[in-house]
N, C-alpha and C. Protein backbone atom coordinates (compact mmCIF):
# COMPACT_ATOMS: atom_id res chain seq x y z
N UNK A 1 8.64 6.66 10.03
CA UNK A 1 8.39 5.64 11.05
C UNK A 1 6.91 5.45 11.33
N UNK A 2 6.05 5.79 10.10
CA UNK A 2 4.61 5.41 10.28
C UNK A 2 3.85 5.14 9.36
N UNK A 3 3.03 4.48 9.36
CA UNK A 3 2.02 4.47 8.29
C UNK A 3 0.65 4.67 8.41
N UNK A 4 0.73 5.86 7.55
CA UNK A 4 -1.03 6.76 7.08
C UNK A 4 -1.65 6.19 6.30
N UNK A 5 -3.01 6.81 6.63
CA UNK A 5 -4.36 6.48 5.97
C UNK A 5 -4.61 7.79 5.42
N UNK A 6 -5.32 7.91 3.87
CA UNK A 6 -6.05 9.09 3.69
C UNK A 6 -7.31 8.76 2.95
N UNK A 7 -8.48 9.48 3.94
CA UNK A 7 -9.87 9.10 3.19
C UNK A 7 -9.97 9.86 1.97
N UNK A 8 -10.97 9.68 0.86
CA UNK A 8 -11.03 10.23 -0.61
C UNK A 8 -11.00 11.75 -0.52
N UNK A 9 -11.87 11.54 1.18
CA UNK A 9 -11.86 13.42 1.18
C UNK A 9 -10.78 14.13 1.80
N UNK A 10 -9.34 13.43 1.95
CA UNK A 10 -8.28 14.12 2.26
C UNK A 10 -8.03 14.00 3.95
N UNK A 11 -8.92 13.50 4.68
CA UNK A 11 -8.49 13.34 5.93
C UNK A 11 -7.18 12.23 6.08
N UNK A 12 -6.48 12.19 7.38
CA UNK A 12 -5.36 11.08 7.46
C UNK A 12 -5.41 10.36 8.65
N UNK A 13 -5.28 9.70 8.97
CA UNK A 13 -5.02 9.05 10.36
C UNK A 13 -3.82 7.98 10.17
N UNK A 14 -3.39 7.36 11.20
CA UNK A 14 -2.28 7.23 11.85
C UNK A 14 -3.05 5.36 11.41
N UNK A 15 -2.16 4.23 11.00
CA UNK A 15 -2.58 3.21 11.15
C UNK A 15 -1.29 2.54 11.92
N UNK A 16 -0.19 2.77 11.88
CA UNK A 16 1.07 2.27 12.63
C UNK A 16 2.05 3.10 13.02
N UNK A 17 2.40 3.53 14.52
CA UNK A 17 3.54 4.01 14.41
C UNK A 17 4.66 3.48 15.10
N UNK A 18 5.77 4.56 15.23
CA UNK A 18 6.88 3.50 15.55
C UNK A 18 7.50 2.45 14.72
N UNK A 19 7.75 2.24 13.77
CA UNK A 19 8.04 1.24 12.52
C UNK A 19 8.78 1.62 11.62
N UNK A 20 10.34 1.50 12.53
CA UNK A 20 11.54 2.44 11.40
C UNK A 20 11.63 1.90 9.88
N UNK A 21 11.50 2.52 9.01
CA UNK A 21 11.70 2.31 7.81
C UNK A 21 11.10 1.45 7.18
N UNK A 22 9.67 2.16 7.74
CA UNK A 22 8.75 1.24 6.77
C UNK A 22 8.22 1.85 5.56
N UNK A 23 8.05 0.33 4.48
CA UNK A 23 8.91 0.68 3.07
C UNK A 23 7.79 -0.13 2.14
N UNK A 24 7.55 -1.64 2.23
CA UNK A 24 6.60 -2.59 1.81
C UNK A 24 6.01 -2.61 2.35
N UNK A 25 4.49 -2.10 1.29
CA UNK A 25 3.33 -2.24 2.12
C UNK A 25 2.32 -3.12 1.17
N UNK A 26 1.31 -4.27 1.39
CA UNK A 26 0.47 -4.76 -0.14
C UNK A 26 -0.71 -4.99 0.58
N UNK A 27 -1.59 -5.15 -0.28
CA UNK A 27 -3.14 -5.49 0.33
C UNK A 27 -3.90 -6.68 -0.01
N UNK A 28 -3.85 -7.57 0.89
CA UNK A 28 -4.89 -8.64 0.00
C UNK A 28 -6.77 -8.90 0.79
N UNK A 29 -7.12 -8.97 -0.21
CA UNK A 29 -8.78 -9.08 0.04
C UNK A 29 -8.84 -7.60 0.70
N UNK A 30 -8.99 -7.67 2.30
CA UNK A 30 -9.45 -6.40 3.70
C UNK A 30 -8.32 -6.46 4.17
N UNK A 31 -6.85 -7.60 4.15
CA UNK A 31 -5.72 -6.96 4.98
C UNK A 31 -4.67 -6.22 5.02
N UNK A 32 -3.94 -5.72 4.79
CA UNK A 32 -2.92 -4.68 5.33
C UNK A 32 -1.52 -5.72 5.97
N UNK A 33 -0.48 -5.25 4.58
CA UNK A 33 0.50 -5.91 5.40
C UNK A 33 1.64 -4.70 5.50
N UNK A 34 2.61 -4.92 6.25
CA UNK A 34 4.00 -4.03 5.99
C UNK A 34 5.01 -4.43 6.67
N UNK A 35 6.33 -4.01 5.72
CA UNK A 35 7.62 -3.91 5.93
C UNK A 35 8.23 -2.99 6.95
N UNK A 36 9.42 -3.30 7.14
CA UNK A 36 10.66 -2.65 7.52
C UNK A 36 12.05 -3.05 6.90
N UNK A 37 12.53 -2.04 5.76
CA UNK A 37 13.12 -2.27 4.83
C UNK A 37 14.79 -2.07 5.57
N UNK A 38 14.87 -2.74 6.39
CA UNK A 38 16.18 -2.24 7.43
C UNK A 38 16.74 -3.26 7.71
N UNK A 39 18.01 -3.57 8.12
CA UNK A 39 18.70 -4.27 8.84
C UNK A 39 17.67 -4.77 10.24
N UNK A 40 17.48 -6.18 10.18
CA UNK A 40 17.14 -5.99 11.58
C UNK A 40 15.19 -5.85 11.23
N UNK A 41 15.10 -5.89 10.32
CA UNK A 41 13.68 -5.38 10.00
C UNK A 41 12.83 -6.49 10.68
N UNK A 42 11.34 -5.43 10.53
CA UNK A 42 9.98 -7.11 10.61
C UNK A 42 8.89 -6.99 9.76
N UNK A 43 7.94 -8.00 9.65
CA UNK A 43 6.88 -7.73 8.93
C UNK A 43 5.94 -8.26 9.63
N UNK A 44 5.03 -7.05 9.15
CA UNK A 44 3.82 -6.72 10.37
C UNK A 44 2.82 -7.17 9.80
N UNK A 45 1.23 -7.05 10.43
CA UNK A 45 -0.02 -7.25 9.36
C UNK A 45 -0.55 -5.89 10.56
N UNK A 46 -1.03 -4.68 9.61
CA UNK A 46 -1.49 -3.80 9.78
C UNK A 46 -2.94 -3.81 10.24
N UNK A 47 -3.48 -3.18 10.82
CA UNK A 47 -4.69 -2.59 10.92
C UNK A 47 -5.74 -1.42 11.05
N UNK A 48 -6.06 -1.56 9.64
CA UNK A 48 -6.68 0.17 9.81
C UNK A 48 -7.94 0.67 10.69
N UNK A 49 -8.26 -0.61 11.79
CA UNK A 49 -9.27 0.09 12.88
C UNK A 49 -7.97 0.45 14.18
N UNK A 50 -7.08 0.67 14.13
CA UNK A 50 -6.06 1.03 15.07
C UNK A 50 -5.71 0.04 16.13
N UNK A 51 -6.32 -1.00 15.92
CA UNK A 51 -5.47 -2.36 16.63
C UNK A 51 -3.84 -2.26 16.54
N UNK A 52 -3.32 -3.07 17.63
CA UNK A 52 -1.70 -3.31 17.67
C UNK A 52 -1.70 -4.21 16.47
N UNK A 53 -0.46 -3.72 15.81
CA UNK A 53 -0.02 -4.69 14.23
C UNK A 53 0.42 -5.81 14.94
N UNK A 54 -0.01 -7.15 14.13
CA UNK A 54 0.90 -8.47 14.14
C UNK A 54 1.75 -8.75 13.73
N UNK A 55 3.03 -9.36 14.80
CA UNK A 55 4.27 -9.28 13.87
C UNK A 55 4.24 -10.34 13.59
N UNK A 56 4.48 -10.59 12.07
CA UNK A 56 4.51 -12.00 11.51
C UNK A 56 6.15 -12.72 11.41
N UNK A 57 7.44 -11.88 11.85
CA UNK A 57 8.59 -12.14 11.01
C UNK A 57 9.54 -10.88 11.96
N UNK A 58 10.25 -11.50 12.45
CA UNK A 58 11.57 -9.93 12.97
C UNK A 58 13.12 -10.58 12.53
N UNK A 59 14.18 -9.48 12.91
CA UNK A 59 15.25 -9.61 12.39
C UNK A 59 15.68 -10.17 11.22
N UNK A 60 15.09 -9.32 10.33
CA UNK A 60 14.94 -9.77 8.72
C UNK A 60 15.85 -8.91 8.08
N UNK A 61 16.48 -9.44 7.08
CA UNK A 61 17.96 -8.80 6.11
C UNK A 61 17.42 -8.00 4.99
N UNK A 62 16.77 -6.68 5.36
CA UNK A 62 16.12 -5.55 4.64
C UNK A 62 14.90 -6.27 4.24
N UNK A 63 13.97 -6.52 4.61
CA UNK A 63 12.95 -6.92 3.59
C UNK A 63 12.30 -5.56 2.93
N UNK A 64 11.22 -6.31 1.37
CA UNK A 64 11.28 -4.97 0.59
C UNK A 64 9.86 -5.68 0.23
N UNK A 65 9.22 -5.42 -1.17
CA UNK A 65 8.27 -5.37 -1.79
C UNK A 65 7.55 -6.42 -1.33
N UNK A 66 6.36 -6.71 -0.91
CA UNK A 66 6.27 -8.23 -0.49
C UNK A 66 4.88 -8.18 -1.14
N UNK A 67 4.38 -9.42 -1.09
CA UNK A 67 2.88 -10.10 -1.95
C UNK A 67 2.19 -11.36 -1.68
N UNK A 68 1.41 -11.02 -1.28
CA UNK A 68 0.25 -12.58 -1.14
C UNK A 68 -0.03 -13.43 -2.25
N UNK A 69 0.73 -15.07 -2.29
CA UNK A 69 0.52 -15.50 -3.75
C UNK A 69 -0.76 -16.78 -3.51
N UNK A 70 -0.86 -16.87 -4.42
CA UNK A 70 -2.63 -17.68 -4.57
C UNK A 70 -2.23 -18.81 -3.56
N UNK A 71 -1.06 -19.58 -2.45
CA UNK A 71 -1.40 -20.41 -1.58
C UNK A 71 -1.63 -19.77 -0.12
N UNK A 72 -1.67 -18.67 0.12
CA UNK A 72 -2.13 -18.32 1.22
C UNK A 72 -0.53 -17.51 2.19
N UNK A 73 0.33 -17.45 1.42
CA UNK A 73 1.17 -17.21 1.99
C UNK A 73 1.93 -15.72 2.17
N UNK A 74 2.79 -14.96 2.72
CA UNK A 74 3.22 -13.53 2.11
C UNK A 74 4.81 -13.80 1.85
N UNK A 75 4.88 -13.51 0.66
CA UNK A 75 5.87 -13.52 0.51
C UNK A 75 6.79 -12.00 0.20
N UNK A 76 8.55 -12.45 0.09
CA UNK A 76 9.00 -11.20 0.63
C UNK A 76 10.40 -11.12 0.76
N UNK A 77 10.88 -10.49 -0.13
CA UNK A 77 13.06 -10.45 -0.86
C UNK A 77 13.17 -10.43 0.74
N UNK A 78 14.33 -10.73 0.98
CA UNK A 78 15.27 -10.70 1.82
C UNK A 78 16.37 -9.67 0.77
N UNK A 79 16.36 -8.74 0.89
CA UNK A 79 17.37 -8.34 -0.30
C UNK A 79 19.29 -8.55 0.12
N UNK A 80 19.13 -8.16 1.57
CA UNK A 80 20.79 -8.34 1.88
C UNK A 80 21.54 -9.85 1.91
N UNK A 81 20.35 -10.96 2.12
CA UNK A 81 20.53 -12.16 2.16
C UNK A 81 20.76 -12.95 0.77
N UNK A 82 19.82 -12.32 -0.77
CA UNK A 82 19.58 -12.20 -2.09
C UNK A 82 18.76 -13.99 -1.88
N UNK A 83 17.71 -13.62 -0.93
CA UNK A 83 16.93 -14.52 -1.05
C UNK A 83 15.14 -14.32 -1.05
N UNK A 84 14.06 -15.04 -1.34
CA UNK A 84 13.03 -14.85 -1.01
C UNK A 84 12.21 -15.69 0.08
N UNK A 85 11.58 -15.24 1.07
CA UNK A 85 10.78 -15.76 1.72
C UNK A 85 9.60 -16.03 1.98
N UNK A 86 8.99 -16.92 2.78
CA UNK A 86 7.35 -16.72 2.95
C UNK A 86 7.21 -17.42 4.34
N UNK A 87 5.83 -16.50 4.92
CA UNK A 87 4.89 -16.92 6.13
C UNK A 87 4.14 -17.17 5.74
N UNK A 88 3.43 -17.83 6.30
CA UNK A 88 1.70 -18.62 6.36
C UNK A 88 0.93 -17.57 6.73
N UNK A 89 -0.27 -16.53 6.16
CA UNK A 89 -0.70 -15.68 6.36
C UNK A 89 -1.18 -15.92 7.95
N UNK A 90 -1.95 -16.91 8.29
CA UNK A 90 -2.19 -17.30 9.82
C UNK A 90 -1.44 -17.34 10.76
N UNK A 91 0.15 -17.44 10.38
CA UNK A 91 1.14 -17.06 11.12
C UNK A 91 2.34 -18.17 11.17
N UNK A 92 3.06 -17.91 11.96
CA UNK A 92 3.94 -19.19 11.81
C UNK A 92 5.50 -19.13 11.72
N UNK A 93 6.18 -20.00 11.35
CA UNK A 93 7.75 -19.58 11.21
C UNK A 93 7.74 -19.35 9.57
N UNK A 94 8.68 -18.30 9.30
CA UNK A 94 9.23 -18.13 8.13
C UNK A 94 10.05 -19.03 7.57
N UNK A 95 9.98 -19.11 5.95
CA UNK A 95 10.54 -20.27 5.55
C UNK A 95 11.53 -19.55 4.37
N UNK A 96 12.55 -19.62 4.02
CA UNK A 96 13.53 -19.55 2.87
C UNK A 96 12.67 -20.21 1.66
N UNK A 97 12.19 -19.68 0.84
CA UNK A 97 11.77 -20.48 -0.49
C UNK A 97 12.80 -20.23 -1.63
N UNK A 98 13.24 -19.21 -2.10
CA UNK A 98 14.41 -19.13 -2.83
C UNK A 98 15.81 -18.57 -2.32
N UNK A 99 17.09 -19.01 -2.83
CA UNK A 99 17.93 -18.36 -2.52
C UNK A 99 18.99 -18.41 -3.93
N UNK A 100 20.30 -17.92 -3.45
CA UNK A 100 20.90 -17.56 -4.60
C UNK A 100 21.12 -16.47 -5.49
N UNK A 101 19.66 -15.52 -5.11
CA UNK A 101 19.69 -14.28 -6.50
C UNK A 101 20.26 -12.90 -6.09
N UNK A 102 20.62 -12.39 -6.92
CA UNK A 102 21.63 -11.17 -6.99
C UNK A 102 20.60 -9.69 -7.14
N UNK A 103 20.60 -9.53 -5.13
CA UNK A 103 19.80 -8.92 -4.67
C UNK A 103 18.71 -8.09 -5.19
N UNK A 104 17.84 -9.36 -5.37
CA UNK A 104 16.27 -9.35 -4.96
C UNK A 104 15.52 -8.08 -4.17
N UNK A 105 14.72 -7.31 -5.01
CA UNK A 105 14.03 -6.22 -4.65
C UNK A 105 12.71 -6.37 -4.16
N UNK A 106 12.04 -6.83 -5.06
CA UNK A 106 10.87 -6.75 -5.16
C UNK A 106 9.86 -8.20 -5.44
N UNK A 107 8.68 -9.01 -4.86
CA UNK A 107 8.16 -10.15 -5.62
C UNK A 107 6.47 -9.56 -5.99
N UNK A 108 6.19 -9.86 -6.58
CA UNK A 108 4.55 -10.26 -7.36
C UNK A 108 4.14 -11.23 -7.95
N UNK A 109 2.81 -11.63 -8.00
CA UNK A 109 2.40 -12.51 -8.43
C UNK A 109 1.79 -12.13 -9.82
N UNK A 110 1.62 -13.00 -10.59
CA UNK A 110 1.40 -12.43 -12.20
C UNK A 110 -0.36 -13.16 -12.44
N UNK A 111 -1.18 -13.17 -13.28
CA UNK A 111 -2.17 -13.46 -13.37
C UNK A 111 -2.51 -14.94 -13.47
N UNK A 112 -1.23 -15.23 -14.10
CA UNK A 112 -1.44 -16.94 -13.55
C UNK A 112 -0.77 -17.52 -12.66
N UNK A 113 -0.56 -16.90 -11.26
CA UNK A 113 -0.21 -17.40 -10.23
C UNK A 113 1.42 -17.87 -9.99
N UNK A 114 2.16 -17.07 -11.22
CA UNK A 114 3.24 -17.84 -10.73
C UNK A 114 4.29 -16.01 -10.50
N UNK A 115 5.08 -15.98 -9.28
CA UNK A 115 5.84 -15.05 -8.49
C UNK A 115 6.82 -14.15 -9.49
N UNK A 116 7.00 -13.19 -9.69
CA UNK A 116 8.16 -12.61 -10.10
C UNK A 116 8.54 -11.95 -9.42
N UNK A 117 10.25 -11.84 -9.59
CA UNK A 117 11.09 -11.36 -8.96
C UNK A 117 11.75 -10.24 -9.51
N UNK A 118 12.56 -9.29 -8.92
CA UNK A 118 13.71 -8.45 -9.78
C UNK A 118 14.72 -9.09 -8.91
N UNK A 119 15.51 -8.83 -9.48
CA UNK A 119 17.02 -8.52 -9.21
C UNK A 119 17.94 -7.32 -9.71
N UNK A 120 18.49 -6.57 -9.08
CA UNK A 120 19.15 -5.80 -8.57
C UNK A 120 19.77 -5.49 -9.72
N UNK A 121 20.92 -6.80 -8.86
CA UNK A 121 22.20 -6.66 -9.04
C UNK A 121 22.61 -7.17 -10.48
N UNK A 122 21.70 -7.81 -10.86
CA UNK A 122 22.23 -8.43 -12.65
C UNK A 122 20.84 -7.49 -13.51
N UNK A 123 20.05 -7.18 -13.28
CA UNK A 123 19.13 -7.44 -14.42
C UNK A 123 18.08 -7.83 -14.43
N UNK A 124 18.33 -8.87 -14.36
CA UNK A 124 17.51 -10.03 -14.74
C UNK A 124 16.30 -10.33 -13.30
N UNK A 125 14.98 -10.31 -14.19
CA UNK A 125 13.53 -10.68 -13.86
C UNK A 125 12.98 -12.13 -14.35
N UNK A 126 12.77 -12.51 -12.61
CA UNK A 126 12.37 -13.97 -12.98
C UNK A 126 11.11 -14.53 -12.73
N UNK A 127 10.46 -16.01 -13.35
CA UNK A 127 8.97 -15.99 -12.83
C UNK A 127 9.68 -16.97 -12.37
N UNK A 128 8.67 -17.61 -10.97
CA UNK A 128 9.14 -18.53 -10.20
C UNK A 128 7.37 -19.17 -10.52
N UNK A 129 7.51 -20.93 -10.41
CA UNK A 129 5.81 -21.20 -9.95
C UNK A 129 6.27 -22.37 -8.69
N UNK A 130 5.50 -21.79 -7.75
CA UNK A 130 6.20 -21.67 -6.16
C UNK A 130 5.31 -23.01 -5.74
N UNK A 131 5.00 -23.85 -6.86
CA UNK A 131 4.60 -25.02 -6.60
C UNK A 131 6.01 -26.47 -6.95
N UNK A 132 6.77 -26.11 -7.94
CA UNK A 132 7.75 -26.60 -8.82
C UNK A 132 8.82 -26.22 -8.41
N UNK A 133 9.30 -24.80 -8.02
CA UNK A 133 10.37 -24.30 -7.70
C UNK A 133 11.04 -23.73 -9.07
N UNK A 134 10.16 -24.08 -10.23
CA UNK A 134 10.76 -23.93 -11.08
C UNK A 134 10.98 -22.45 -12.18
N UNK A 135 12.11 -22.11 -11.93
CA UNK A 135 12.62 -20.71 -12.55
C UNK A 135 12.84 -20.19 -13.69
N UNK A 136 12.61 -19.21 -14.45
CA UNK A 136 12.33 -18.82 -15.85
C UNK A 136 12.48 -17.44 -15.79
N UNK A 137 14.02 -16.82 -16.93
CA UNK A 137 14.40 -15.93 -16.37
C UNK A 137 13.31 -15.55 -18.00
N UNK A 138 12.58 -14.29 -17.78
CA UNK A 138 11.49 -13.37 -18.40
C UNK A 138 12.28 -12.32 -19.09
N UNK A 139 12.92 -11.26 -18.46
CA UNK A 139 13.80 -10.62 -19.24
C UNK A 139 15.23 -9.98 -18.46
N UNK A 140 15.80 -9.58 -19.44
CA UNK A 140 16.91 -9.07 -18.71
C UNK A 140 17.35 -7.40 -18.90
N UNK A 141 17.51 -6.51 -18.11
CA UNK A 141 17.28 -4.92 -17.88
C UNK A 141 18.76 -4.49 -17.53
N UNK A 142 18.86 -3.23 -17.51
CA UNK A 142 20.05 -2.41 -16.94
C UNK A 142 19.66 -2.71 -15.49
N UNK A 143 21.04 -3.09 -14.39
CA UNK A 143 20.81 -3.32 -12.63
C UNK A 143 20.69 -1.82 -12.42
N UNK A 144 19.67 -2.08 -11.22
CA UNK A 144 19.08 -1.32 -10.00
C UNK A 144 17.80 -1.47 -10.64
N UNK A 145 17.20 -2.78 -10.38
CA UNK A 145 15.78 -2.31 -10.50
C UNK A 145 15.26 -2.01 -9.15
N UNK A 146 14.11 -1.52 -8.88
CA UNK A 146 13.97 -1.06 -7.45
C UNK A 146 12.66 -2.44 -7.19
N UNK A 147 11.61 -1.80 -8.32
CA UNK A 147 10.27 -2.04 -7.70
C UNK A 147 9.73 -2.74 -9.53
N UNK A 148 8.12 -3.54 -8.96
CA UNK A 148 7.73 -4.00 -10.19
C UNK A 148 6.01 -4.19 -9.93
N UNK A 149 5.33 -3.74 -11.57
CA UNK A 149 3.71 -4.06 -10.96
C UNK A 149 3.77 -4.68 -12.27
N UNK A 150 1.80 -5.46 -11.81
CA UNK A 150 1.73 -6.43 -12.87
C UNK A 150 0.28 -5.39 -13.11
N UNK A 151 0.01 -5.57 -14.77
CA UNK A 151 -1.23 -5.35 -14.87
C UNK A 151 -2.21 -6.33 -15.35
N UNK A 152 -3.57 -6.43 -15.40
CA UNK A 152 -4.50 -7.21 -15.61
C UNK A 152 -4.31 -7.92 -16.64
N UNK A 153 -3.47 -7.55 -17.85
CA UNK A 153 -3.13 -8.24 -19.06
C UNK A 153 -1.88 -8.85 -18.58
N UNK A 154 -1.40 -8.75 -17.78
CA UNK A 154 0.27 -9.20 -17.12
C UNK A 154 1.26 -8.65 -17.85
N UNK A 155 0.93 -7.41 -18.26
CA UNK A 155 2.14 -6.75 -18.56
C UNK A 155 3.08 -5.87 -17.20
N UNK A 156 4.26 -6.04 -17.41
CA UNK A 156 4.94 -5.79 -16.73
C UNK A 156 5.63 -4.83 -16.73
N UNK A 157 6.01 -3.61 -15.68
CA UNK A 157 6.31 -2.36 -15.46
C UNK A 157 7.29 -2.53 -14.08
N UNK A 158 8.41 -1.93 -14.64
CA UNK A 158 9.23 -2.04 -13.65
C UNK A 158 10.16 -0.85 -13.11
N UNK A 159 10.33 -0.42 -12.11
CA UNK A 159 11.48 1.00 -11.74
C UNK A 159 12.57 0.73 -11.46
N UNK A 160 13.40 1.84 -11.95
CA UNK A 160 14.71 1.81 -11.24
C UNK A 160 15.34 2.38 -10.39
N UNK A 161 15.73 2.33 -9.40
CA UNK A 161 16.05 3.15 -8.48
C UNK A 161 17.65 3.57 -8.76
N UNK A 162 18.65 3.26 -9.91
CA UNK A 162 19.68 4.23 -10.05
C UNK A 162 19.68 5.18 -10.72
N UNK A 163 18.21 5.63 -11.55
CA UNK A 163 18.01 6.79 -12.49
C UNK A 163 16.56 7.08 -12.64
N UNK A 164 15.68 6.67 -11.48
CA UNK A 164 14.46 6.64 -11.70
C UNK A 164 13.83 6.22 -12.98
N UNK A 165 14.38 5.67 -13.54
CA UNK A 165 13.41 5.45 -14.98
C UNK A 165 12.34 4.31 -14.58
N UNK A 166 10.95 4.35 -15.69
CA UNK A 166 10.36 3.09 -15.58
C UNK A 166 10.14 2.68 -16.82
N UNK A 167 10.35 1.37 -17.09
CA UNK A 167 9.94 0.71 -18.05
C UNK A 167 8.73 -0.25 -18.24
């Protein structure tokens, strides 16, 4: 129910507490965002000078992995809903941008700006370009993926959370 800081030299401090099941956390530029991967959840924007977090988003259907994509926005699975969402980093109401997918873990953005997704429950990893709406399933895996990173070449690495493996 918190989230730590640790300097290079091993010290820790406290940047949020109180924040059951917090789970997604990402960083863009200097900010600090995070989850609550729960029934009922919210998403916060952190601060590591010990300011009160901003809640950007409450009573949310587990949210999980979330990511800032090149329009300014955070986006962020709804996994119990098997949808994705986004806020306006400045704040605002949350908006449904995808729905339909067979619960949605995790989103990132890939080097050319367009979103990927996991899904769960089938397999299957999708790129979204969140200008078009338009969807392109990338590959398809054994279900339970958990989590996914991109690297600088945009290769893609993904976990599973029913056997820990990563691919």
């Amino acid at each position: 129910s918190r989230v730590s800081a640790r300097t290079p030299n091993g010290q820790t401090r406290v940047i949020a507490d109180n924040v059951p099941a917090a789970n997604g956390i990402t960083c863009y530029q200097d900010r600090l965002f995070m989850d609550e991967c729960r029934p009922g959840g919210r998403l916060f924007e952190l601060y590591p000078d010990g300011r009160t977090p901003r809640l950007l988003a409450d009573n949310l259907g587990l949210p999980n992995a979330l990511s800032v994509g090149p329009d300014e926005h955070l986006y962020f699975p709804q996994i119990a809903a098997g949808e994705i969402w986004r806020v306006p980093l400045t704040g605002g109401t949350p908006q449904r941008f995808i729905d339909g997918l067979a619960i949605p873990t995790a989103v990132k953005f890939d080097q050319k700006g367009l979103l990927t997704t996991t899904q769960a429950g089938n397999g299957e990893i999708l790129k979204v370009d969140i200008q078009s709406g338009v969807r392109t399933k990338v590959a398809k895996v054994r279900p339970g993926i958990d989590n996914l990173a991109i690297d600088p070449h945009n290769r893609l690495f993904i976990s599973h959370f029913v056997d820990g493996g990563v691919a």
